[in-house]
C-alpha atoms as a PDB file:
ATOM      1  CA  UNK A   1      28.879 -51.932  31.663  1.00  0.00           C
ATOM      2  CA  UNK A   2      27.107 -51.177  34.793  1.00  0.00           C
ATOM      3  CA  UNK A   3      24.134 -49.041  34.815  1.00  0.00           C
ATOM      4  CA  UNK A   4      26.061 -46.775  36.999  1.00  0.00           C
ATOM      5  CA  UNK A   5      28.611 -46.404  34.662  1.00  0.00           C
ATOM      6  CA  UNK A   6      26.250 -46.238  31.903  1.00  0.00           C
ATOM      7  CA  UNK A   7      24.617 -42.985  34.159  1.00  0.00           C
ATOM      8  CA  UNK A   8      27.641 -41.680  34.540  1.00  0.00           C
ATOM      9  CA  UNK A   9      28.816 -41.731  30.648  1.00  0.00           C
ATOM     10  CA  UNK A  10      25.527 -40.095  29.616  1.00  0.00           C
ATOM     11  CA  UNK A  11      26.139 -37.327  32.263  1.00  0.00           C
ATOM     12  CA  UNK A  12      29.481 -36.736  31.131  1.00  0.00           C
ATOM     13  CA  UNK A  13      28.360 -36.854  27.312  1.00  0.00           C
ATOM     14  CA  UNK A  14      25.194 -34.137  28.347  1.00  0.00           C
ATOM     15  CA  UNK A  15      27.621 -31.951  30.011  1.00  0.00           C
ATOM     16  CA  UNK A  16      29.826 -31.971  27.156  1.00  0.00           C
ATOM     17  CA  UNK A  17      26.821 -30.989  25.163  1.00  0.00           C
ATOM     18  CA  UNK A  18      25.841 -27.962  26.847  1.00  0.00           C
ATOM     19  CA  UNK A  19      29.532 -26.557  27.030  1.00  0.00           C
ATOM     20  CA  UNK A  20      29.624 -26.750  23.317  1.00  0.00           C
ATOM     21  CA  UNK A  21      26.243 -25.076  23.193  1.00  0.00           C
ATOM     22  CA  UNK A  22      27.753 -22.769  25.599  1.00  0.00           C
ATOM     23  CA  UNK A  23      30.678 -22.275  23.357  1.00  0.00           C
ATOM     24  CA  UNK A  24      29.014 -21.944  20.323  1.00  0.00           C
ATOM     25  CA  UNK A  25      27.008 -18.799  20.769  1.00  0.00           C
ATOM     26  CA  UNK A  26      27.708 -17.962  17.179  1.00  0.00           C
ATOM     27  CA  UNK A  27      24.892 -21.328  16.337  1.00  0.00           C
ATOM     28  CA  UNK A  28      21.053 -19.552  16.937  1.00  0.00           C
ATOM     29  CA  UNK A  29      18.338 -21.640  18.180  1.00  0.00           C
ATOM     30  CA  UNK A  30      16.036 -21.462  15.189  1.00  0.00           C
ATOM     31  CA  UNK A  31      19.151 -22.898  13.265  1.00  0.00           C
ATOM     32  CA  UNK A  32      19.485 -25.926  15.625  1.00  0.00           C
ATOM     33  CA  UNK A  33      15.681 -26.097  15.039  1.00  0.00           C
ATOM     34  CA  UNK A  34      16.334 -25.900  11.632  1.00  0.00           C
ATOM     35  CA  UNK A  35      18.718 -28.866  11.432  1.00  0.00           C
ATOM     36  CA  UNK A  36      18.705 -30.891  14.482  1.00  0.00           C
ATOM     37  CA  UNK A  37      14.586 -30.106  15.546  1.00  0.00           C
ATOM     38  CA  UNK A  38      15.668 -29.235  19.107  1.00  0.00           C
ATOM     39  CA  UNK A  39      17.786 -26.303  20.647  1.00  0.00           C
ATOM     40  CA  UNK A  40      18.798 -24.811  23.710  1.00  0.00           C
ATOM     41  CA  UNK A  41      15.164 -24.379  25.114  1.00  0.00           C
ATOM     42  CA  UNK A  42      13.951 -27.866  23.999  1.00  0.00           C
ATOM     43  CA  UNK A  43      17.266 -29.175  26.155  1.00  0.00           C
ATOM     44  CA  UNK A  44      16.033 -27.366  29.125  1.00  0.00           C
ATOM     45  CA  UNK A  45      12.972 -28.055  28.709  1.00  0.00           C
ATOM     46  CA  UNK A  46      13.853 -31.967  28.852  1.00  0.00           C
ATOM     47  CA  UNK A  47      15.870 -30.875  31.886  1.00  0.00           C
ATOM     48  CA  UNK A  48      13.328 -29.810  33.643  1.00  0.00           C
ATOM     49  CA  UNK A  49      10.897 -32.266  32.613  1.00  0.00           C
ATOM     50  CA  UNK A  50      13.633 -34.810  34.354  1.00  0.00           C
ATOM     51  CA  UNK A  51      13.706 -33.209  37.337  1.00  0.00           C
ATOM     52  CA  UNK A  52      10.403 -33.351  37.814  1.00  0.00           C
ATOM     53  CA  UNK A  53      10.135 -37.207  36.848  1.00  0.00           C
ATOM     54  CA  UNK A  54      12.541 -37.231  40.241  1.00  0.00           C
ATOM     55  CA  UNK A  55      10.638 -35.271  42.325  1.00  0.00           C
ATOM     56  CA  UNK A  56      13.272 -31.991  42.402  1.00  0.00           C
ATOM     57  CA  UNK A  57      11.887 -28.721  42.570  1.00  0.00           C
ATOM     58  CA  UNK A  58      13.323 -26.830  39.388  1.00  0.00           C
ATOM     59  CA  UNK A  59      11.992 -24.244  37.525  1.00  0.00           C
ATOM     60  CA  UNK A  60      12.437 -23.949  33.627  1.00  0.00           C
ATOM     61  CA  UNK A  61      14.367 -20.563  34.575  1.00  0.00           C
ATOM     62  CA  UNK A  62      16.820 -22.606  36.438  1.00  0.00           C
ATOM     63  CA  UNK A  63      16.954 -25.324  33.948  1.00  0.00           C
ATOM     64  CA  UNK A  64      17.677 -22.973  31.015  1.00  0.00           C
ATOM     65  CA  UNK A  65      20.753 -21.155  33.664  1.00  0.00           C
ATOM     66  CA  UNK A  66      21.885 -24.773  33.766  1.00  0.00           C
ATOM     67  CA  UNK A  67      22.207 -24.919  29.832  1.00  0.00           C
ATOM     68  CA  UNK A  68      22.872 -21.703  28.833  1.00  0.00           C
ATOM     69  CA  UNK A  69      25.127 -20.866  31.140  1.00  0.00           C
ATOM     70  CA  UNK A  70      23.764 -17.707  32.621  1.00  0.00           C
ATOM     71  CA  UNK A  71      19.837 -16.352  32.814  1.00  0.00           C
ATOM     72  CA  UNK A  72      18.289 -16.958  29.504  1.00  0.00           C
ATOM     73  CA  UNK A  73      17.170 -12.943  29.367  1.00  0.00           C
ATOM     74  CA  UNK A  74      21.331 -12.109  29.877  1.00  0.00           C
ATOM     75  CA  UNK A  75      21.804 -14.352  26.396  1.00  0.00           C
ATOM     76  CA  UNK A  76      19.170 -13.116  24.508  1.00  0.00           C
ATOM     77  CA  UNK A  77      20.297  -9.923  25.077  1.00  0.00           C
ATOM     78  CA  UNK A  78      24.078 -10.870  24.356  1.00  0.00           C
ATOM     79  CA  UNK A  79      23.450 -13.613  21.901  1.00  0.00           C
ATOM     80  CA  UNK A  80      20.416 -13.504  20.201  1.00  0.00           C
ATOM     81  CA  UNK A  81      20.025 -12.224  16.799  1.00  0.00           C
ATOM     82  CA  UNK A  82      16.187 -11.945  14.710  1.00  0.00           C
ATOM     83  CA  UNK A  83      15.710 -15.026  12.658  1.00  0.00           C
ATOM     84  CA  UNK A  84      15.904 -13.901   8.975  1.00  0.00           C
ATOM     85  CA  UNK A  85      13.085 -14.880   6.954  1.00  0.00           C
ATOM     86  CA  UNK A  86      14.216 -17.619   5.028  1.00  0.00           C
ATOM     87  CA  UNK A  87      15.023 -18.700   9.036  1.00  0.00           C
ATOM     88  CA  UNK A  88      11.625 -18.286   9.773  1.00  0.00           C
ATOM     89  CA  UNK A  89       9.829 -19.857   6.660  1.00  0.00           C
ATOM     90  CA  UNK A  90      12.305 -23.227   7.208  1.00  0.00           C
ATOM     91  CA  UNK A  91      11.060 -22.888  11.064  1.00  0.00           C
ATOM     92  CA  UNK A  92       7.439 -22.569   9.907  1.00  0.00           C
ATOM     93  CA  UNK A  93       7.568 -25.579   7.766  1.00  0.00           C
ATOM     94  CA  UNK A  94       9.167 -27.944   9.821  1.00  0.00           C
ATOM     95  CA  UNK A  95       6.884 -26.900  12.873  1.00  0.00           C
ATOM     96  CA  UNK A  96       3.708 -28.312  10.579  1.00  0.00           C
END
C-alpha cells in the first residue's frame, strides 16, 4: 500500500466515524467517556490539534462543526441530556 492510499483509507475510515457519531445522537459523551475514554470533544480536539501540526488556521469551534455536524451550542441544546450520577461517579473515577 502506498502511503497515499494508506492517507486516503484513514480519511475515509475518520469520516465514517464522525457520521456514525453524527447518527448516533442517542450515545452521550460522558458515555463514550465512560467506555471508549474519548468522545465527540476529544475527536475535535485531535482535529484541531492536526490542523495546527499543518499550519491551518482552525478554531476548536470549527473543528467541533466538523464533527458534530452543526455548532456544538445547536447540539447541546438538541442533544444533550445531564449525566446521571452513576454517569458522573464512573466519569469521576476514570478521570483520576
Amino acid at each position: 500500500m502506498t502511503e497515499q492510499e494508506q492517507i486516503e483509507l484513514e480519511a475515509a475510515a475518520f469520516r465514517q466515524l464522525v457520521q456514525h457519531l453524527r447518527d448516533r445522537t442517542d450515545v452521550q459523551n460522558i458515555e463514550l467517556m465512560n467506555l471508549a475514554g474519548f468522545c465527540r470533544n476529544c475527536l475535535s480536539k485531535w482535529y484541531k490539534a492536526a490542523a495546527d501540526d499543518v499550519g491551518l488556521p482552525v478554531t476548536i469551534d470549527q473543528a467541533r462543526e466538523e464533527v458534530y455536524g452543526m455548532p456544538y451550542s445547536e447540539w447541546k441544546t438538541k442533544y444533550q441530556k445531564e449525566a446521571s450520577s452513576d454517569q458522573q461517579a464512573a466519569f469521576n473515577k476514570g478521570q483520576k
